[in-house]
Protein backbone atom coordinates (compact mmCIF):
# COMPACT_ATOMS: atom_id res chain seq x y z
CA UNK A 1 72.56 130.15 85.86
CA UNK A 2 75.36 128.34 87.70
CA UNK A 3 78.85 130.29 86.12
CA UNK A 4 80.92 128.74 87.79
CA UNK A 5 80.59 125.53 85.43
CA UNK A 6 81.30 127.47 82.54
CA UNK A 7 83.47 129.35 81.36
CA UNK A 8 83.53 133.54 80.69
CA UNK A 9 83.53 132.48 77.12
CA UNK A 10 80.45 130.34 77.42
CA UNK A 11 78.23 132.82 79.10
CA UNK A 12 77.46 134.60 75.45
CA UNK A 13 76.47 131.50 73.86
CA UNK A 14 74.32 130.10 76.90
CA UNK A 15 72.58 134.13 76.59
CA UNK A 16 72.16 133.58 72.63
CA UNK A 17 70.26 130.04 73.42
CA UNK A 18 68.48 131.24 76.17
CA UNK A 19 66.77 133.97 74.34
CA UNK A 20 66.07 131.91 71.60
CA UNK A 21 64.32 129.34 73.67
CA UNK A 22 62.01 132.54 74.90
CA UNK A 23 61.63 133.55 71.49
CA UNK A 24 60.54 130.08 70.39
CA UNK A 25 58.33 129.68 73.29
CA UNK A 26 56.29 133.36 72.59
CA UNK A 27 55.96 132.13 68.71
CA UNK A 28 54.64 128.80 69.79
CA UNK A 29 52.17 130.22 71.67
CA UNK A 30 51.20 132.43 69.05
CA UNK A 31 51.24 129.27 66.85
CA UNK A 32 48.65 127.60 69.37
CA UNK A 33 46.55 130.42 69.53
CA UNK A 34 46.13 130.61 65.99
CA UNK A 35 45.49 126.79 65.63
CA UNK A 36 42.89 127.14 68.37
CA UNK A 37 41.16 129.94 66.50
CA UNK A 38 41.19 127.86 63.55
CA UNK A 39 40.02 124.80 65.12
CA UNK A 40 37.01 126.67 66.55
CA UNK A 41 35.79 128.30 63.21
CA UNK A 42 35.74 124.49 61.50
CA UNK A 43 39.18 124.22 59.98
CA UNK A 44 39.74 120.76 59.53
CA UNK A 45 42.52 119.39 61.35
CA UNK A 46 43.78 117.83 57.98
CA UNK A 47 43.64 120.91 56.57
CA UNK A 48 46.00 122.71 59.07
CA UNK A 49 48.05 119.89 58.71
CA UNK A 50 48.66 120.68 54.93
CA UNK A 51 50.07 124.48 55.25
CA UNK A 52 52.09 123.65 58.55
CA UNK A 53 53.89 121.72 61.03
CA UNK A 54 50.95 121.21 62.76
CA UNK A 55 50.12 117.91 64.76
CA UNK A 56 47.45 116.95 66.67
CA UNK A 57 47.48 118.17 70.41
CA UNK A 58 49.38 121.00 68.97
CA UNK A 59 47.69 123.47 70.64
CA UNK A 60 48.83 121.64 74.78
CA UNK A 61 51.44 124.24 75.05
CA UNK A 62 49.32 127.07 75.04
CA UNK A 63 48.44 125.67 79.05
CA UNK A 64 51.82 125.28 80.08
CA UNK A 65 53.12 127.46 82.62
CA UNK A 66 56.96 127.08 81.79
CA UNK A 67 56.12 128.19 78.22
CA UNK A 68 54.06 131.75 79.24
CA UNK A 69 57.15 132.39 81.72
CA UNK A 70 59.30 132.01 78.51
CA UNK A 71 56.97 133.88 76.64
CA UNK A 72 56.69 136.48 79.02
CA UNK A 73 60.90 136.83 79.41
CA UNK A 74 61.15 137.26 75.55
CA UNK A 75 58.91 139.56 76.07
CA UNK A 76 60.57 142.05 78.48
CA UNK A 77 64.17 141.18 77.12
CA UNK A 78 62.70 142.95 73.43
């Protein structure tokens, strides 16, 4: 992080957001796992549809590399 942009009084609020960006990117991926699971056993996609936020394609973030390294820093910060 570049602090010399910001201010001292930033720094807390740029922490706060960047742990909740890890924390949103380990629940996602808990989210996709559980779609994928879901999708394998026969839930219909219409049916996951109806008891969450899910869309179709849901589950590409599950593959992406910037959202396990999240994943995996909310992980060691807790």
């Amino acid at each position: 992080m570049n602090t010399t942009a910001v201010s001292v009084a930033h720094i807390a609020w740029l922490q706060r957001v960047q742990e909740a960006t890890a924390d949103h990117a380990r629940t996602r991926l808990a989210l996709d796992a559980a779609i994928a699971e879901a999708t394998a056993a026969g839930v219909p996609a219409e049916a996951l549809q109806a008891v969450g936020q899910c869309e179709p394609l849901h589950g590409r973030h599950a593959a992406d590399p910037t959202e396990t390294e999240l994943a995996t820093l909310a992980d060691a910060a807790s």
